[in-house]
PDB file of N, CA and C in Angstrom:
ATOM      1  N   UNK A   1      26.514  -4.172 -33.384  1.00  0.00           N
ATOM      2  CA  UNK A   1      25.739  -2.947 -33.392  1.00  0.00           C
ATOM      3  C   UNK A   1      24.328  -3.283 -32.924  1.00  0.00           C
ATOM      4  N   UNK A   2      23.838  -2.422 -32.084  1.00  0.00           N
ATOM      5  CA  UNK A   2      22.407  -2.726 -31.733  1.00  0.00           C
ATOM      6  C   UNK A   2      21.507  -1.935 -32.643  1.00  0.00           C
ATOM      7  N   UNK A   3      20.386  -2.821 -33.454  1.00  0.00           N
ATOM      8  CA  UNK A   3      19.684  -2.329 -34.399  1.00  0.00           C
ATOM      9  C   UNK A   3      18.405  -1.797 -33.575  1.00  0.00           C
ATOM     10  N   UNK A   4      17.606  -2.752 -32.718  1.00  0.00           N
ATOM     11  CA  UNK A   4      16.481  -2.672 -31.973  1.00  0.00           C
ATOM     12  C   UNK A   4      16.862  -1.235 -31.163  1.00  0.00           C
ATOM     13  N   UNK A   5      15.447  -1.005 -30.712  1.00  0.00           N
ATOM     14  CA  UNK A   5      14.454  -0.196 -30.225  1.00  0.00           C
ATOM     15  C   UNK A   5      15.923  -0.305 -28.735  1.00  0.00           C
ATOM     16  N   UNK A   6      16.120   0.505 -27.940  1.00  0.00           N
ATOM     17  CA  UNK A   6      15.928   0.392 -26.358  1.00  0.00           C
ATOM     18  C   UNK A   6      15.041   0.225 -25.493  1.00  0.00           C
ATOM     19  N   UNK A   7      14.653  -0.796 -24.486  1.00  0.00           N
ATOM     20  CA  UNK A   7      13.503  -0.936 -23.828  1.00  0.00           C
ATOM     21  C   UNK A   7      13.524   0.644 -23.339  1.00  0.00           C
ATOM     22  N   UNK A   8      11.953   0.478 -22.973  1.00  0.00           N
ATOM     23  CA  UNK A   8      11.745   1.313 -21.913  1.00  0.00           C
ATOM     24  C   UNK A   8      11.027   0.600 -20.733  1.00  0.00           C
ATOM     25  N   UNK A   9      10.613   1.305 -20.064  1.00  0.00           N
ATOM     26  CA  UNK A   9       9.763   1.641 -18.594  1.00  0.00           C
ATOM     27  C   UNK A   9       7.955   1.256 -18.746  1.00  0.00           C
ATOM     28  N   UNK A  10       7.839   2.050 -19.915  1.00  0.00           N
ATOM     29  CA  UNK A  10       6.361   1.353 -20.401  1.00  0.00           C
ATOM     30  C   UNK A  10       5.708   0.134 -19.906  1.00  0.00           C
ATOM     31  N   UNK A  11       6.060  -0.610 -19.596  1.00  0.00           N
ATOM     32  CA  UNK A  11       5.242  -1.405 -19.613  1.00  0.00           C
ATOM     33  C   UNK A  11       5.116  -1.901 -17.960  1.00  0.00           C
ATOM     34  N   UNK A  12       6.370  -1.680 -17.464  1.00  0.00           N
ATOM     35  CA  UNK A  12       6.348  -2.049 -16.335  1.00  0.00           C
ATOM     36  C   UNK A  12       5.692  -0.704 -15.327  1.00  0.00           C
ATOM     37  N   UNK A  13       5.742   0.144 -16.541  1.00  0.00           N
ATOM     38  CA  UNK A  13       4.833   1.523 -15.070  1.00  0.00           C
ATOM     39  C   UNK A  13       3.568   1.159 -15.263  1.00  0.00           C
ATOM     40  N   UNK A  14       3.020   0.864 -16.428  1.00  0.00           N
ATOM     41  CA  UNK A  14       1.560   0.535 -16.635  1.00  0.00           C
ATOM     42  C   UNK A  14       1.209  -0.866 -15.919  1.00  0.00           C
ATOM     43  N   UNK A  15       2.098  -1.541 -15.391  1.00  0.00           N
ATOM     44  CA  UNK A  15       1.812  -2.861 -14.534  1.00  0.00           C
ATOM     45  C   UNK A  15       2.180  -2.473 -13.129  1.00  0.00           C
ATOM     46  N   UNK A  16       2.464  -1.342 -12.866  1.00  0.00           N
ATOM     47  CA  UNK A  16       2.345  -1.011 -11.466  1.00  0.00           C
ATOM     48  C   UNK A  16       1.699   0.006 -11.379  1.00  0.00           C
ATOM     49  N   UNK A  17       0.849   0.423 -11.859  1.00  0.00           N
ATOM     50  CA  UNK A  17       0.004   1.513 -11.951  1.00  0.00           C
ATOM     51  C   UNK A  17      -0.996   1.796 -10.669  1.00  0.00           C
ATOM     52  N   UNK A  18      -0.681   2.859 -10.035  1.00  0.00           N
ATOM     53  CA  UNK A  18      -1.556   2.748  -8.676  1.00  0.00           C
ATOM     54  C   UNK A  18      -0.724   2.048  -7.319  1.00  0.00           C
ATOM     55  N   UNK A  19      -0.346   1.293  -7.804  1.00  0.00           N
ATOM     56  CA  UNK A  19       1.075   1.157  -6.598  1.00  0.00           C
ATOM     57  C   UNK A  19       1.675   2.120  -6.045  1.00  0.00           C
ATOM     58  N   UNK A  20       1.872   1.625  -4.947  1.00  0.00           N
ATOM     59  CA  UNK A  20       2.362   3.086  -3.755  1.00  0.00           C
ATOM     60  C   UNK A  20       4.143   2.306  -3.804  1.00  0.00           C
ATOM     61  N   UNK A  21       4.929   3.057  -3.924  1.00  0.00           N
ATOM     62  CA  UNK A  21       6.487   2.829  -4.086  1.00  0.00           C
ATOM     63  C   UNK A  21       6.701   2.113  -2.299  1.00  0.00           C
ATOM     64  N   UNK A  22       6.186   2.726  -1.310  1.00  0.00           N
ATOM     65  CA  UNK A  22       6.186   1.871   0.118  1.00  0.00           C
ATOM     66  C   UNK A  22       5.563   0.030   0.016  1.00  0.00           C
ATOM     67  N   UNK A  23       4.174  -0.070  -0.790  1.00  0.00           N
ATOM     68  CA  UNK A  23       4.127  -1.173  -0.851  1.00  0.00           C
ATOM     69  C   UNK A  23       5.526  -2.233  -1.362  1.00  0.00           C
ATOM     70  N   UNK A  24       5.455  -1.890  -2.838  1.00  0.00           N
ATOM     71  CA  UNK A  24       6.618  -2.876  -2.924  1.00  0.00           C
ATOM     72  C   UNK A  24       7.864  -2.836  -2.089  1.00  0.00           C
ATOM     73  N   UNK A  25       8.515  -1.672  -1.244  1.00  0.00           N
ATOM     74  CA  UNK A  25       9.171  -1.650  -0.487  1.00  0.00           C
ATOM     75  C   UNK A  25       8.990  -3.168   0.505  1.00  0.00           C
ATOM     76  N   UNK A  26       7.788  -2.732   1.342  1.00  0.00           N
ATOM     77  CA  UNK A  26       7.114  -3.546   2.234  1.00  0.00           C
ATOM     78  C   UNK A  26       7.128  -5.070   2.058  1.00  0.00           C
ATOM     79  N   UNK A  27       6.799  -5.240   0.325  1.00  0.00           N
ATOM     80  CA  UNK A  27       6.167  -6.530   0.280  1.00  0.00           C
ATOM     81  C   UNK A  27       8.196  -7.123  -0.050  1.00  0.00           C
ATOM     82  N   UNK A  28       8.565  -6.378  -0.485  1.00  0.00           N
ATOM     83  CA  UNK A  28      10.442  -6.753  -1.041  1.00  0.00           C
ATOM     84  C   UNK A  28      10.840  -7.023   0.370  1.00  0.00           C
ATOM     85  N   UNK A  29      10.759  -5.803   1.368  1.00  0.00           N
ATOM     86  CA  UNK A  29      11.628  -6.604   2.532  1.00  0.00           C
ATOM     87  C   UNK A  29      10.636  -7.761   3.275  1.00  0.00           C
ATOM     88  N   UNK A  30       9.604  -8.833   2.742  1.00  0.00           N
ATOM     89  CA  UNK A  30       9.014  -9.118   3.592  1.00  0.00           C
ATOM     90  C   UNK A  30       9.890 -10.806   2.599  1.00  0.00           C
ATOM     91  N   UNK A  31      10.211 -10.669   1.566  1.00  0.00           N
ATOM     92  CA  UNK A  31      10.398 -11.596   0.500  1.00  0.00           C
ATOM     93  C   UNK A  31      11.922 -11.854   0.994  1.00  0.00           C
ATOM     94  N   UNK A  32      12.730 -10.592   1.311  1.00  0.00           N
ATOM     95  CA  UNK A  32      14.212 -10.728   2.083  1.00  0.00           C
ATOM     96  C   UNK A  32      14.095 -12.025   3.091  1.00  0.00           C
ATOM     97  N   UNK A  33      12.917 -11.079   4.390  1.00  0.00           N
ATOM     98  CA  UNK A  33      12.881 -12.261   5.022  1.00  0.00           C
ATOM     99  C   UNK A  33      12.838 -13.486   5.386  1.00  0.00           C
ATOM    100  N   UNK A  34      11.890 -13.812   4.232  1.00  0.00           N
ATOM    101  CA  UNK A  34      12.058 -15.596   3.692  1.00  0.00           C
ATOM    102  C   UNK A  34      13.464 -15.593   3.229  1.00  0.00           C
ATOM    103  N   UNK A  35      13.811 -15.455   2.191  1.00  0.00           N
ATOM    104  CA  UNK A  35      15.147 -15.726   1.451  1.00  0.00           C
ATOM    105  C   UNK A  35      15.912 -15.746   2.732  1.00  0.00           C
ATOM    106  N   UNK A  36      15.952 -14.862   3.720  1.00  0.00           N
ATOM    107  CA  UNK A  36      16.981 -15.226   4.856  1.00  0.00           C
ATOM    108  C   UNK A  36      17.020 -16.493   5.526  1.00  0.00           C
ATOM    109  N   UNK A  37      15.600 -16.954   5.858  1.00  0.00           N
ATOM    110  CA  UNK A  37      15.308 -18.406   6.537  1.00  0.00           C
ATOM    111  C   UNK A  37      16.251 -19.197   5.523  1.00  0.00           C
ATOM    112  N   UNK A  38      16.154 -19.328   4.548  1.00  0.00           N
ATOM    113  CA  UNK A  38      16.768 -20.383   3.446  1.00  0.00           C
ATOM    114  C   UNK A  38      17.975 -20.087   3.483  1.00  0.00           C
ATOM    115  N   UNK A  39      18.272 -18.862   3.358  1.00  0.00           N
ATOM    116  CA  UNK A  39      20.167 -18.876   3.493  1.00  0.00           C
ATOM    117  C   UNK A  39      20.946 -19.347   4.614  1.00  0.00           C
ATOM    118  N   UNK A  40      20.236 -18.888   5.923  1.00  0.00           N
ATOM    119  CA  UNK A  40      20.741 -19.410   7.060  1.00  0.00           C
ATOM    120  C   UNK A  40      20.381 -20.607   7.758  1.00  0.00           C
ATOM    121  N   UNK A  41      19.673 -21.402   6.990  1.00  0.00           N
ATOM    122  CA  UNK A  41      19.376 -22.851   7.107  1.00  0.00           C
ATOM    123  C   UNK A  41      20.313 -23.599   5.954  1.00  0.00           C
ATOM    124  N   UNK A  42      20.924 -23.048   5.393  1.00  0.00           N
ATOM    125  CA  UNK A  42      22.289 -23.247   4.451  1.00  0.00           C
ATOM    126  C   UNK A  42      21.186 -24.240   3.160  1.00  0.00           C
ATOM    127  N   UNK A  43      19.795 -23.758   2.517  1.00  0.00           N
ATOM    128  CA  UNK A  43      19.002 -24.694   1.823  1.00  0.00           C
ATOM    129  C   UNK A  43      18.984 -23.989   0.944  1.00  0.00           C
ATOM    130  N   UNK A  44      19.060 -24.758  -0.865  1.00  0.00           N
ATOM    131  CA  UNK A  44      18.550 -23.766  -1.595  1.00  0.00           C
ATOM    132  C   UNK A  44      17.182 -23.086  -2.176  1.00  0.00           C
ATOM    133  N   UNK A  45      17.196 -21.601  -2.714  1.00  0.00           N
ATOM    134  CA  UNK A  45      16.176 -20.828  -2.775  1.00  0.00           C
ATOM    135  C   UNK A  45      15.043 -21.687  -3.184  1.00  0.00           C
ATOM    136  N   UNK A  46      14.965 -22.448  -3.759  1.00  0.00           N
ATOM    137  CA  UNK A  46      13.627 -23.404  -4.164  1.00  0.00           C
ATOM    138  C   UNK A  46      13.251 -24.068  -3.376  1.00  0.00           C
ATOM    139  N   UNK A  47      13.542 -23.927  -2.061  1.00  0.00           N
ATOM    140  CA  UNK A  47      13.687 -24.795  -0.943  1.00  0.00           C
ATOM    141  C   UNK A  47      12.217 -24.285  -0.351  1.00  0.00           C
ATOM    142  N   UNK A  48      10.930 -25.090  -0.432  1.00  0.00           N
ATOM    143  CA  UNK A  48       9.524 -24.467  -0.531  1.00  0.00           C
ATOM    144  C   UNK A  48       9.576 -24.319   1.430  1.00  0.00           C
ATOM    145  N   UNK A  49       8.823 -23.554   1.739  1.00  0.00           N
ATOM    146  CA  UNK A  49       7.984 -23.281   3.059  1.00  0.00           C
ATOM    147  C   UNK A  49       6.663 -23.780   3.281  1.00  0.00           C
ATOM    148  N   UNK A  50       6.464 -24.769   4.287  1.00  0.00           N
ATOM    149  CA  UNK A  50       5.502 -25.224   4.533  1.00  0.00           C
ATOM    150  C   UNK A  50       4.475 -24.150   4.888  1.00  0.00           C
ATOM    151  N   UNK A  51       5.174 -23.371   6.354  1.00  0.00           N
ATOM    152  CA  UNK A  51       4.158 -22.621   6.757  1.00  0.00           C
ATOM    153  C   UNK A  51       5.771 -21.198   7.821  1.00  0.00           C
ATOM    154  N   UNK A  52       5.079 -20.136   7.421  1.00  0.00           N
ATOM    155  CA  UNK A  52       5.871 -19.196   7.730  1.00  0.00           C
ATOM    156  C   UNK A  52       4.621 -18.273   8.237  1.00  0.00           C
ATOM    157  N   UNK A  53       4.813 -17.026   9.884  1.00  0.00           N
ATOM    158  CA  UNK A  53       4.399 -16.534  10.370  1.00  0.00           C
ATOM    159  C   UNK A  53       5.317 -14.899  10.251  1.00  0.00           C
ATOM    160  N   UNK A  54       5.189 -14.025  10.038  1.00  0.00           N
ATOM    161  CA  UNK A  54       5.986 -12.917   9.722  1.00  0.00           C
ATOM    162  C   UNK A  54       5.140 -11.928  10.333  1.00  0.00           C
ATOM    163  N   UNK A  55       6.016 -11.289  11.766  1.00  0.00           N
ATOM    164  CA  UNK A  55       5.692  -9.950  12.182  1.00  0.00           C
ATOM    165  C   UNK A  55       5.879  -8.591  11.467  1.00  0.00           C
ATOM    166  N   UNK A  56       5.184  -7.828  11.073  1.00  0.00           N
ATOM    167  CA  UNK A  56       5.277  -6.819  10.163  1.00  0.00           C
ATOM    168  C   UNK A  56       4.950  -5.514  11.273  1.00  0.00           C
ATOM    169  N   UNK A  57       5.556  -4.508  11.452  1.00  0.00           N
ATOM    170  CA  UNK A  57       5.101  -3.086  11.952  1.00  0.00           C
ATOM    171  C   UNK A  57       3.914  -2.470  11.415  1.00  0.00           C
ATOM    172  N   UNK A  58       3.287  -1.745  12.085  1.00  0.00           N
ATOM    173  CA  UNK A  58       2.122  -0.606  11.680  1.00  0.00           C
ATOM    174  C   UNK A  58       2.272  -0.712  10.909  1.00  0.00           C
ATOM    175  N   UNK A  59       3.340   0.314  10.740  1.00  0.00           N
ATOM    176  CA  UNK A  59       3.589   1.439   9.362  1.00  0.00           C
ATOM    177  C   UNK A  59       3.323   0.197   8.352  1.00  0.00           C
ATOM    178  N   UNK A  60       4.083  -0.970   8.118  1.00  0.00           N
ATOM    179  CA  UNK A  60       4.083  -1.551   6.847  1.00  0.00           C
ATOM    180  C   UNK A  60       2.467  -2.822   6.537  1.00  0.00           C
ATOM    181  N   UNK A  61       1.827  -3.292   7.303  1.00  0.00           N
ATOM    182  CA  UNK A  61       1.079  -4.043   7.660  1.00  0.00           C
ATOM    183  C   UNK A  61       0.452  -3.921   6.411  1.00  0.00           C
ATOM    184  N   UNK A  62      -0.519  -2.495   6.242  1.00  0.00           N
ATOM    185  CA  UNK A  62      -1.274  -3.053   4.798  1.00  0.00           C
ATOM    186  C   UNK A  62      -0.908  -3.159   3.773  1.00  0.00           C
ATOM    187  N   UNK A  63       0.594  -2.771   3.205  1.00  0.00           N
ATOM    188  CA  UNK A  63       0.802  -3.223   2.563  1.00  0.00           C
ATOM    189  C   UNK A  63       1.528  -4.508   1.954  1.00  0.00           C
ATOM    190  N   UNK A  64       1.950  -5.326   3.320  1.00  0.00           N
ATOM    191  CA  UNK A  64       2.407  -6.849   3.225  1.00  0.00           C
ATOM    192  C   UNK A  64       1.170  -7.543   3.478  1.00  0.00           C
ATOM    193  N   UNK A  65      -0.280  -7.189   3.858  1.00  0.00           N
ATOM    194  CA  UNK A  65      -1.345  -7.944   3.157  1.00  0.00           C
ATOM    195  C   UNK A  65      -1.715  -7.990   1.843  1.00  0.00           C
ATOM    196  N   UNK A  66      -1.878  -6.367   1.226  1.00  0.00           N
ATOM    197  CA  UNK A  66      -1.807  -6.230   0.345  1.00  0.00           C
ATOM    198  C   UNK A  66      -1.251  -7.173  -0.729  1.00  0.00           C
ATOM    199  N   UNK A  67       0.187  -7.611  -0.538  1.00  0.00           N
ATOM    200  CA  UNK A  67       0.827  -8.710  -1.130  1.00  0.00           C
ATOM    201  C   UNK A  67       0.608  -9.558  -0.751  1.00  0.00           C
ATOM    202  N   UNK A  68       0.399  -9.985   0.059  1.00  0.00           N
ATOM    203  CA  UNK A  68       0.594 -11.728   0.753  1.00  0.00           C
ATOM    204  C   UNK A  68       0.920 -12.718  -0.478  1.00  0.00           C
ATOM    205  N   UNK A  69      -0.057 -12.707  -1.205  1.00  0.00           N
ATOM    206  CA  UNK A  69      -0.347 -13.814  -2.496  1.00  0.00           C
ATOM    207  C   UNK A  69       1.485 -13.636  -3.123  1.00  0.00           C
ATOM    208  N   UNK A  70       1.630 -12.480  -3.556  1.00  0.00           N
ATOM    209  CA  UNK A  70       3.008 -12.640  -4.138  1.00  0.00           C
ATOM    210  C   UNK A  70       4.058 -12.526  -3.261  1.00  0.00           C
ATOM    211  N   UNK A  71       3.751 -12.338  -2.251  1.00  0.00           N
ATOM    212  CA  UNK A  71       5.260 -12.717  -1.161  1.00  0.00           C
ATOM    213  C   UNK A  71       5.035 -13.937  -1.360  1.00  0.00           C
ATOM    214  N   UNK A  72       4.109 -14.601  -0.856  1.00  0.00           N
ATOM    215  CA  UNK A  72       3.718 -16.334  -0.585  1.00  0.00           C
ATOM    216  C   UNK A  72       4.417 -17.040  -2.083  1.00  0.00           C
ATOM    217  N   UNK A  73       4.069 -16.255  -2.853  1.00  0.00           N
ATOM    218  CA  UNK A  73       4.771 -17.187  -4.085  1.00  0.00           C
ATOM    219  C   UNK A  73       5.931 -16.906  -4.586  1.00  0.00           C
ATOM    220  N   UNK A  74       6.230 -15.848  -4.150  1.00  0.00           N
ATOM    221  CA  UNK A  74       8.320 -15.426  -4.145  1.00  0.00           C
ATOM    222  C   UNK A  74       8.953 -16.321  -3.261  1.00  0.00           C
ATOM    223  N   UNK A  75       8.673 -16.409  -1.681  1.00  0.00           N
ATOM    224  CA  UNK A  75       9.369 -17.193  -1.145  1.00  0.00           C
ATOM    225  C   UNK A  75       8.873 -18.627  -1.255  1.00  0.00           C
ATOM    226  N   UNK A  76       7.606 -18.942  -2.139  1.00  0.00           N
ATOM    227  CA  UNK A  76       7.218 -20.619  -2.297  1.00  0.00           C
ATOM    228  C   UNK A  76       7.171 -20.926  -0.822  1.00  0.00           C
ATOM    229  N   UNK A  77       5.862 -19.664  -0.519  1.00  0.00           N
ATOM    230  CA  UNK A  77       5.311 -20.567   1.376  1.00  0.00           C
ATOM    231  C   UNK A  77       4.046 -20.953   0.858  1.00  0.00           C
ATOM    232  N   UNK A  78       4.041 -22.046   1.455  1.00  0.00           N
ATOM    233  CA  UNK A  78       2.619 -22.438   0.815  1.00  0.00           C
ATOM    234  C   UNK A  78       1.664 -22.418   2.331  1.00  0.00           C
ATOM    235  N   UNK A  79       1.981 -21.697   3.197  1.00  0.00           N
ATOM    236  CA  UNK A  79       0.782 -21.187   4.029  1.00  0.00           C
ATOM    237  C   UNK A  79       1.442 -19.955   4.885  1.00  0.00           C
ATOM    238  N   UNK A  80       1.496 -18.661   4.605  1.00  0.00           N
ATOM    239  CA  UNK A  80       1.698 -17.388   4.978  1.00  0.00           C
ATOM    240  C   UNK A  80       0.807 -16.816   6.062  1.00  0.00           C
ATOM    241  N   UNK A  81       1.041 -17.004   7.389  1.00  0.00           N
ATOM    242  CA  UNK A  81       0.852 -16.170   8.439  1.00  0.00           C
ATOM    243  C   UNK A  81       1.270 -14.431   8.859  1.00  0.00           C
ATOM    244  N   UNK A  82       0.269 -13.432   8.906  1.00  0.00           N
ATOM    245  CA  UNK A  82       1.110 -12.244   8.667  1.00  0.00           C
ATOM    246  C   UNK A  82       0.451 -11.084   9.909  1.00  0.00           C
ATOM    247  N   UNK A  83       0.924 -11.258  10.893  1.00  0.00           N
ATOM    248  CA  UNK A  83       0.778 -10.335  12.098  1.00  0.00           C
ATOM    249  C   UNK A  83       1.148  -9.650  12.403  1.00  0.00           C
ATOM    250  N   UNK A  84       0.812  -8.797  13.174  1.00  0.00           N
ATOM    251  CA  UNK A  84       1.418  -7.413  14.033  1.00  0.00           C
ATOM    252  C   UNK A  84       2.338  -7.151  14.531  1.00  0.00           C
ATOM    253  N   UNK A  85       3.515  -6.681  14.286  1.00  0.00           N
ATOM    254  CA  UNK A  85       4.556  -7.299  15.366  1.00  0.00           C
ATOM    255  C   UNK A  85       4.109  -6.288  16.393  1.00  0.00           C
ATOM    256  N   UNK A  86       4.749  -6.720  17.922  1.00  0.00           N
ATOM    257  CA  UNK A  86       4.271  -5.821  19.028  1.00  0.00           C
ATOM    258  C   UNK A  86       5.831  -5.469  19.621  1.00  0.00           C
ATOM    259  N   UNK A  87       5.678  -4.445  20.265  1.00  0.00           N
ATOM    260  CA  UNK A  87       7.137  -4.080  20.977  1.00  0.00           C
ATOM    261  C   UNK A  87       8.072  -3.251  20.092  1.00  0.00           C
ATOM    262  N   UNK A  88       8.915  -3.086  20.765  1.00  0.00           N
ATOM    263  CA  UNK A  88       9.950  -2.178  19.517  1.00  0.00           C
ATOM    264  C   UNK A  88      10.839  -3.116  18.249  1.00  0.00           C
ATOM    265  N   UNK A  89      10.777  -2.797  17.296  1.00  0.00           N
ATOM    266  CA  UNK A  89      10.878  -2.688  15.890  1.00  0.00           C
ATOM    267  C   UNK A  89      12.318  -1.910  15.315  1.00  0.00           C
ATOM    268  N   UNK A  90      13.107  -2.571  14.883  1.00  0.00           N
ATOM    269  CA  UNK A  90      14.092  -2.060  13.672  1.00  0.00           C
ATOM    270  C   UNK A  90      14.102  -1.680  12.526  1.00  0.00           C
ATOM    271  N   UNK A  91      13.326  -0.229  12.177  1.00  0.00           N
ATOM    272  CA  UNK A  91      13.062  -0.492  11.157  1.00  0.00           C
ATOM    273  C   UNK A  91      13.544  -0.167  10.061  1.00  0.00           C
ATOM    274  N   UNK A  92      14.945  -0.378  10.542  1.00  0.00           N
ATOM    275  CA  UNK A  92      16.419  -0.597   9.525  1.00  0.00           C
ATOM    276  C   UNK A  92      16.743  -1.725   9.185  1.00  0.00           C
ATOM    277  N   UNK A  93      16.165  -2.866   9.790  1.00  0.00           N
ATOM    278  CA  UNK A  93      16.780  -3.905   8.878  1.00  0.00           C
ATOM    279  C   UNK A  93      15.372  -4.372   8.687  1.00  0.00           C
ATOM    280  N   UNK A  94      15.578  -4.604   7.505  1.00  0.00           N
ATOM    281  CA  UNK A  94      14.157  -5.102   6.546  1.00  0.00           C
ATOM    282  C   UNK A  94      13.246  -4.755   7.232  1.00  0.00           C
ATOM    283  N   UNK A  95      13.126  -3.393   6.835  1.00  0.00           N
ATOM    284  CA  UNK A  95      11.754  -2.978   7.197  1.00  0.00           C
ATOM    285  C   UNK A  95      11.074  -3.061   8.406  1.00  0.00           C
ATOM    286  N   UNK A  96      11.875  -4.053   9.837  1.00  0.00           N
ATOM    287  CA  UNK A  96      11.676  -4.281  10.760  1.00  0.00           C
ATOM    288  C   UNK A  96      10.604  -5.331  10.753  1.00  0.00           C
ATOM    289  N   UNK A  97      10.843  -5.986   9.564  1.00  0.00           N
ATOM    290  CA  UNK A  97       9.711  -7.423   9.696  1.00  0.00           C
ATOM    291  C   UNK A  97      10.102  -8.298  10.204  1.00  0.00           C
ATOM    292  N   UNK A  98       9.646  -9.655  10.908  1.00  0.00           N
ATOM    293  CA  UNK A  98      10.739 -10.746  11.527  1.00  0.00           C
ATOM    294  C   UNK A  98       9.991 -11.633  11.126  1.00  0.00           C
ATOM    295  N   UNK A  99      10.159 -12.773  11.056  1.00  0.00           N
ATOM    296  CA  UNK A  99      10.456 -14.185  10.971  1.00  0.00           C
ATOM    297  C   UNK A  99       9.722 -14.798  12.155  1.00  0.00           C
ATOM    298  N   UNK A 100       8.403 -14.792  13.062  1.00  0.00           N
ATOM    299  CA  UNK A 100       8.294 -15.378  13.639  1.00  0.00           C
ATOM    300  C   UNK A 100       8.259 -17.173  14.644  1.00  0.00           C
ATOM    301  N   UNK A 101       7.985 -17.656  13.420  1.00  0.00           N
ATOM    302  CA  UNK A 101       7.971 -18.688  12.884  1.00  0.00           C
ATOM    303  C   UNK A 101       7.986 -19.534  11.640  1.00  0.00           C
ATOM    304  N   UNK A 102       8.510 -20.263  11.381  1.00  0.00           N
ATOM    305  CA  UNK A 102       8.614 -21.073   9.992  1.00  0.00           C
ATOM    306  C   UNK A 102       8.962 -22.844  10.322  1.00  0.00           C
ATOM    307  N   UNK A 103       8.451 -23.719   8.696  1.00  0.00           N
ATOM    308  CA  UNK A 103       8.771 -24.757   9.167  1.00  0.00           C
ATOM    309  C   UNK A 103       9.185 -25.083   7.275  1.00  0.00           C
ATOM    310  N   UNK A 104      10.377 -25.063   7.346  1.00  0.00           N
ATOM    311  CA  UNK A 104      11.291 -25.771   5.481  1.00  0.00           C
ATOM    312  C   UNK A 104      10.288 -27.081   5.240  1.00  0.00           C
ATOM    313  N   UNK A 105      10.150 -27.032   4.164  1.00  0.00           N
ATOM    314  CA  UNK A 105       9.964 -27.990   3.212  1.00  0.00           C
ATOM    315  C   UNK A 105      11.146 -28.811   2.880  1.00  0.00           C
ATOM    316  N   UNK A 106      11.256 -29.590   1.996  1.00  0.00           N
ATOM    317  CA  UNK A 106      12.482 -30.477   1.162  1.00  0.00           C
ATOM    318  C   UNK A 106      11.899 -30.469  -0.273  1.00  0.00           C
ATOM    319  N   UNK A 107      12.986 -30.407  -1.044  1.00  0.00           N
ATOM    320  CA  UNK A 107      13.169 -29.896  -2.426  1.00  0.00           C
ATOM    321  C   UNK A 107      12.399 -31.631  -2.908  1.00  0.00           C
ATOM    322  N   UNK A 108      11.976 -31.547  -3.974  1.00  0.00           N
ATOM    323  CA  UNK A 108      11.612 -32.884  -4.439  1.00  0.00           C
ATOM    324  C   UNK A 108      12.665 -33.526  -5.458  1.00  0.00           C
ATOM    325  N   UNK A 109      13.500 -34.862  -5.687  1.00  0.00           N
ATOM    326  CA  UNK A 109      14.551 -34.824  -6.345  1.00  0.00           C
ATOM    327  C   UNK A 109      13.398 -35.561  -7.551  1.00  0.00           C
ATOM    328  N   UNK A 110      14.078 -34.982  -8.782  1.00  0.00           N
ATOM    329  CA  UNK A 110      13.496 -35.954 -10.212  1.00  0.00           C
ATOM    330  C   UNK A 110      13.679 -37.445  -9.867  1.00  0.00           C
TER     331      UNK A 110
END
């Protein structure tokens, strides 16, 4: 039997408070994009980024600056490049952000 309370929402609306629902959109498909480098380099997710360059569209731009700091530390890039993309844009698959460049790290063994 569950005695406790049911969470709610509380706390996490008051920690996104002022957030525009497009940002985290923006900054989520920008976090996809890393996670993709790592999947299709067959490495796992802890698998740090030296340095990653990510084309972002208009539309989404200020708000994947906006994030940078917590994309950079979702995908563990430890130097985040974040530009304009130019030309036409998909902006059905992730948001139409790309992957310009990147360079993997190696996991450190104990």
């Amino acid at each position: 039997i569950h005695r406790q309370p049911w969470p709610t929402t509380d706390l996490l609306n008051a920690a996104a408070a002022g957030t525009s629902p497009a940002i985290l959109s923006d900054c989520g498909n920008a976090v996809s994009v890393l996670r993709k480098l790592k999947t299709e380099a067959k490495v796992p997710m802890k698998t740090p980024i030296i340095a990653a360059t990510l084309a972002v569209p208009e539309v989404s731009f200020d708000g994947v600056v906006a994030g940078r700091r917590d994309i950079a530390e979702a995908g563990k890039v430890a130097d985040l490049k974040i530009v304009e993309a130019t030309g036409p844009v998909e902006l059905d698959i992730q948001g139409g952000i790309t992957a310009q460049s990147h360079t993997l790290g190696t996991l450190e063994q104990p």
